[in-house]
N, C-alpha and C. Protein backbone atom coordinates (compact mmCIF):
# COMPACT_ATOMS: atom_id res chain seq x y z
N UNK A 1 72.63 153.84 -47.53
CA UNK A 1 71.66 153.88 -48.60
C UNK A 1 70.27 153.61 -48.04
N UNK A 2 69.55 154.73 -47.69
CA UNK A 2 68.33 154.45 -46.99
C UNK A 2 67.23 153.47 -47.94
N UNK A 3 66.22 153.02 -47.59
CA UNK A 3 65.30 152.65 -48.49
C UNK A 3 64.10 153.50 -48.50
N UNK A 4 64.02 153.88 -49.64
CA UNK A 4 62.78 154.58 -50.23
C UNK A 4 60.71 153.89 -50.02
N UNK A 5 61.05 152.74 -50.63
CA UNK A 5 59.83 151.81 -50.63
C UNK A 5 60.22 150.14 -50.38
N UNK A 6 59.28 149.43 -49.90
CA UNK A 6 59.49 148.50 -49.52
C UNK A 6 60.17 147.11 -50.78
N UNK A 7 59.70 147.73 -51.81
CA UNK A 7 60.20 147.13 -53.05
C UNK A 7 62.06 147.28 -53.36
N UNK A 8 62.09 148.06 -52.69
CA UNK A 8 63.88 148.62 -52.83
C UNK A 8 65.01 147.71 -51.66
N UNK A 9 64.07 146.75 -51.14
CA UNK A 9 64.76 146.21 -49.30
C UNK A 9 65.36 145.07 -50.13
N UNK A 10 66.39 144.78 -49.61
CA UNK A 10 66.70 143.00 -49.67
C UNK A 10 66.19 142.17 -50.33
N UNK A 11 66.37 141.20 -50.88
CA UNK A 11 65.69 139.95 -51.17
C UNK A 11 65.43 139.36 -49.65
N UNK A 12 66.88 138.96 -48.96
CA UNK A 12 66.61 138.57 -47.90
C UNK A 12 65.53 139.29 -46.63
N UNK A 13 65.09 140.48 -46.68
CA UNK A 13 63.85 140.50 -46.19
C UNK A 13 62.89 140.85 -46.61
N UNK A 14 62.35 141.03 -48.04
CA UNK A 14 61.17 140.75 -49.07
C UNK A 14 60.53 139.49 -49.08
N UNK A 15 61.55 138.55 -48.69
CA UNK A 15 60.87 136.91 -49.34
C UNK A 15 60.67 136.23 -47.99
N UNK A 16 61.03 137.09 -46.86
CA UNK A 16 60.79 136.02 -45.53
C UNK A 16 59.36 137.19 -44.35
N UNK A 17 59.47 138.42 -45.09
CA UNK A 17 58.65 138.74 -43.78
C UNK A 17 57.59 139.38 -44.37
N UNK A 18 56.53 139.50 -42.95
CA UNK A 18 55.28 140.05 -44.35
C UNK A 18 55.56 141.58 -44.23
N UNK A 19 54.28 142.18 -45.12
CA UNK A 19 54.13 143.15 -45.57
C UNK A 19 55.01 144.78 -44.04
N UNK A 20 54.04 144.23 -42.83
CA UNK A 20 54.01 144.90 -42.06
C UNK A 20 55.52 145.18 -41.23
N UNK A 21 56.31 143.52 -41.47
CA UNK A 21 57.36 144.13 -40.51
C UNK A 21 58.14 144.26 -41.89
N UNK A 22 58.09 144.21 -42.84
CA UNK A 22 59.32 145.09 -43.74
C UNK A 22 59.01 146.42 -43.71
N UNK A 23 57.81 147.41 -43.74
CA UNK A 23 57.89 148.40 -42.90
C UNK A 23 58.68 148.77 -41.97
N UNK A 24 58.19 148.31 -40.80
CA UNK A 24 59.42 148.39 -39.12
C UNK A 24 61.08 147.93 -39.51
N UNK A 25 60.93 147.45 -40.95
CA UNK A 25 62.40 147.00 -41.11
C UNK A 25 62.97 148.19 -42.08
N UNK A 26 62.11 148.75 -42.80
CA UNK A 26 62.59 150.07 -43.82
C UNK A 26 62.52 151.12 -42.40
N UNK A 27 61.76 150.93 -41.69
CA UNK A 27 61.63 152.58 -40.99
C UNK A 27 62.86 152.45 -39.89
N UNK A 28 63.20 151.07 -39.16
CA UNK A 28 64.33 151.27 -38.42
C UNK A 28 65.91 151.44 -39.24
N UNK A 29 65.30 150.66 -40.57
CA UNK A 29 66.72 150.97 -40.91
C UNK A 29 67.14 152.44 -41.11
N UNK A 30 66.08 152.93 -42.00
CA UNK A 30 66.54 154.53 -42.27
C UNK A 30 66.94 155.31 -41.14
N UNK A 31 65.78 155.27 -39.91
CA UNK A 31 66.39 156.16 -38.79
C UNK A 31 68.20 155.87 -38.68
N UNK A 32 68.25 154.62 -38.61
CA UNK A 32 69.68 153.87 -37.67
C UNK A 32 70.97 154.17 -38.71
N UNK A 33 70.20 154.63 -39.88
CA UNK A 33 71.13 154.91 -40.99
C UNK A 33 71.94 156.35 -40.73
N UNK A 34 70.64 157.14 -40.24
CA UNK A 34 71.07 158.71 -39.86
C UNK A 34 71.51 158.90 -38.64
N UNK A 35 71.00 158.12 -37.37
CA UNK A 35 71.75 158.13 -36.53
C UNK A 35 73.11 157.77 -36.52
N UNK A 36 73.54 156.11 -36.70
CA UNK A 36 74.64 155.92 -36.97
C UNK A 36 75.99 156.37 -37.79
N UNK A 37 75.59 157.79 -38.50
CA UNK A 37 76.40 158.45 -40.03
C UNK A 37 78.10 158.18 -39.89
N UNK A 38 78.03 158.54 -38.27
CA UNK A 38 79.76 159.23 -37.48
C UNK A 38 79.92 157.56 -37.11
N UNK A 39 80.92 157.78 -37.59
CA UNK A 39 82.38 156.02 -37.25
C UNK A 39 82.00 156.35 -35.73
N UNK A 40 82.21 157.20 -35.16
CA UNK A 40 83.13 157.42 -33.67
C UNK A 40 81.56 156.70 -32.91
N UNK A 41 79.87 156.81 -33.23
CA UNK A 41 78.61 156.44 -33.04
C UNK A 41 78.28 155.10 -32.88
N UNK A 42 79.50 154.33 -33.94
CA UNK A 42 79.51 152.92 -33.68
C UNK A 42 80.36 152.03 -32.96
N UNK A 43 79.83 150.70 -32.61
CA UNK A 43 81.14 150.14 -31.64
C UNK A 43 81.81 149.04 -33.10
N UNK A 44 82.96 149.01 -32.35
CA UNK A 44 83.92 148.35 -33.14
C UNK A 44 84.15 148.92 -34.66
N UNK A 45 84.67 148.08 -35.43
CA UNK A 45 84.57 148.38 -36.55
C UNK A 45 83.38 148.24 -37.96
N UNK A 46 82.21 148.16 -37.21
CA UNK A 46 81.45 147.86 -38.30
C UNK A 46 80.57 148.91 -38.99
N UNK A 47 80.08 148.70 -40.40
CA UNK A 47 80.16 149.60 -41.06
C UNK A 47 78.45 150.50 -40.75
N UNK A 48 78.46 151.03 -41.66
CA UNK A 48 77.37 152.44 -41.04
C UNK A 48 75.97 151.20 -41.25
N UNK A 49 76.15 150.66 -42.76
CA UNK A 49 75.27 149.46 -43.45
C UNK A 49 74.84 148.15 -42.17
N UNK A 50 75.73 147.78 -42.00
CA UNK A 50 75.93 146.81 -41.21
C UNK A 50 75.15 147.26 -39.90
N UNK A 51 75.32 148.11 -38.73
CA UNK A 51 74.98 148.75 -38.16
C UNK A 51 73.10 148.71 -37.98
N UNK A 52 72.93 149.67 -39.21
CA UNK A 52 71.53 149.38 -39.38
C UNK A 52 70.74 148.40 -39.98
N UNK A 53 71.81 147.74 -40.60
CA UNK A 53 70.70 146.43 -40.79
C UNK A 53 70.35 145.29 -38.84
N UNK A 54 71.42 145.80 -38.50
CA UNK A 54 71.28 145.27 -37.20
C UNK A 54 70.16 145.77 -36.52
N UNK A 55 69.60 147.01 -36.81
CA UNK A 55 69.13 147.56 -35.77
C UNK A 55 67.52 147.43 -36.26
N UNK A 56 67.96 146.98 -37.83
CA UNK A 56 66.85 147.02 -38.14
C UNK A 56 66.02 145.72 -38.34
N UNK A 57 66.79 144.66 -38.01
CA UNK A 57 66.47 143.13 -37.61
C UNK A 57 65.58 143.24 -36.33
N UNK A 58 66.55 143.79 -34.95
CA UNK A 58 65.83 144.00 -33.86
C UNK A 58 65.01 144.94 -33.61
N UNK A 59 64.61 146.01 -34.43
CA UNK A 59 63.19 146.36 -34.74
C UNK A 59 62.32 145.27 -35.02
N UNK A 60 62.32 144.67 -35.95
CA UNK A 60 61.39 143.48 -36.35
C UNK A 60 61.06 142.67 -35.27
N UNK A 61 62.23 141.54 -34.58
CA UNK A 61 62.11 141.05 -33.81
C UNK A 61 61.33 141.35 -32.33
N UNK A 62 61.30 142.58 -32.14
CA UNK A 62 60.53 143.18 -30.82
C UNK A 62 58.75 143.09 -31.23
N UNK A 63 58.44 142.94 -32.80
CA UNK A 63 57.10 142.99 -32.72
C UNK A 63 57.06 141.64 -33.25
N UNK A 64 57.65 140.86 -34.28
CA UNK A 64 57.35 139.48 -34.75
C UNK A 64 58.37 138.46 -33.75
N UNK A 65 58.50 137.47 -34.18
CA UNK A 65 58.96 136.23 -34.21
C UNK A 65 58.66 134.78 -35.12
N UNK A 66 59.72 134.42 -35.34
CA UNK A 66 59.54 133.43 -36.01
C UNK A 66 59.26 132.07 -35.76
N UNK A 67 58.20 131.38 -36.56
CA UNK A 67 56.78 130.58 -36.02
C UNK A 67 57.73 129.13 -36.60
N UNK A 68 56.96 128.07 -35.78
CA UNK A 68 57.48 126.65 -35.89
C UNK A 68 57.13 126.27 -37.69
N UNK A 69 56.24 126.74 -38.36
CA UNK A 69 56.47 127.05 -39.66
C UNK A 69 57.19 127.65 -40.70
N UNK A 70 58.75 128.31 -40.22
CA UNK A 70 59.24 129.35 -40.72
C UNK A 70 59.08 130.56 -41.30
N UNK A 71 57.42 130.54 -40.71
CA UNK A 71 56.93 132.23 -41.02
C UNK A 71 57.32 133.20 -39.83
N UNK A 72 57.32 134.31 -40.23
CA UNK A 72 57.33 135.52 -39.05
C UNK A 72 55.89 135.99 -38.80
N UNK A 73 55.75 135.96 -37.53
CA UNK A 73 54.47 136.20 -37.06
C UNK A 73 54.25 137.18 -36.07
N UNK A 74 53.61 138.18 -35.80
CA UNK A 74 53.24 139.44 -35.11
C UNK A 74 53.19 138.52 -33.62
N UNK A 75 53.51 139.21 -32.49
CA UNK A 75 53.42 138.47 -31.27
C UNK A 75 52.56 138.78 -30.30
């Protein structure tokens, strides 16, 4: 289920990251959504969802990190 607009993502990443990496978090997920479509594309058993939310965490993580304040911060 790709995301359309940033209003359509998670709670869990609406309420923790700013504006910019829920972007990098809608745009990796969708790619990782279409890449990942085929079972045989993924390792183990996890699901197509699962998959890209993974991929779309470590999108985020390569440009933010999270600050001794529990904000996410551009690096």
């Amino acid at each position: 289920m790709p995301y359309r607009s940033r209003s359509s993502l998670p709670d869990s990443v609406t309420n923790v990251l700013p504006a910019h990496a829920q972007d990098i978090y809608k745009e990796a997920f969708n790619s990782a959504w279409d890449e990942y479509k085929e079972k045989k594309d993924r390792r183990g058993d996890e699901s197509r969802e699962e998959v890209a939310h993974k991929v779309a965490w470590s999108a985020v993580k390569s440009k933010y990190q999270k600050g001794d304040d529990d904000k996410w911060h551009q690096k």
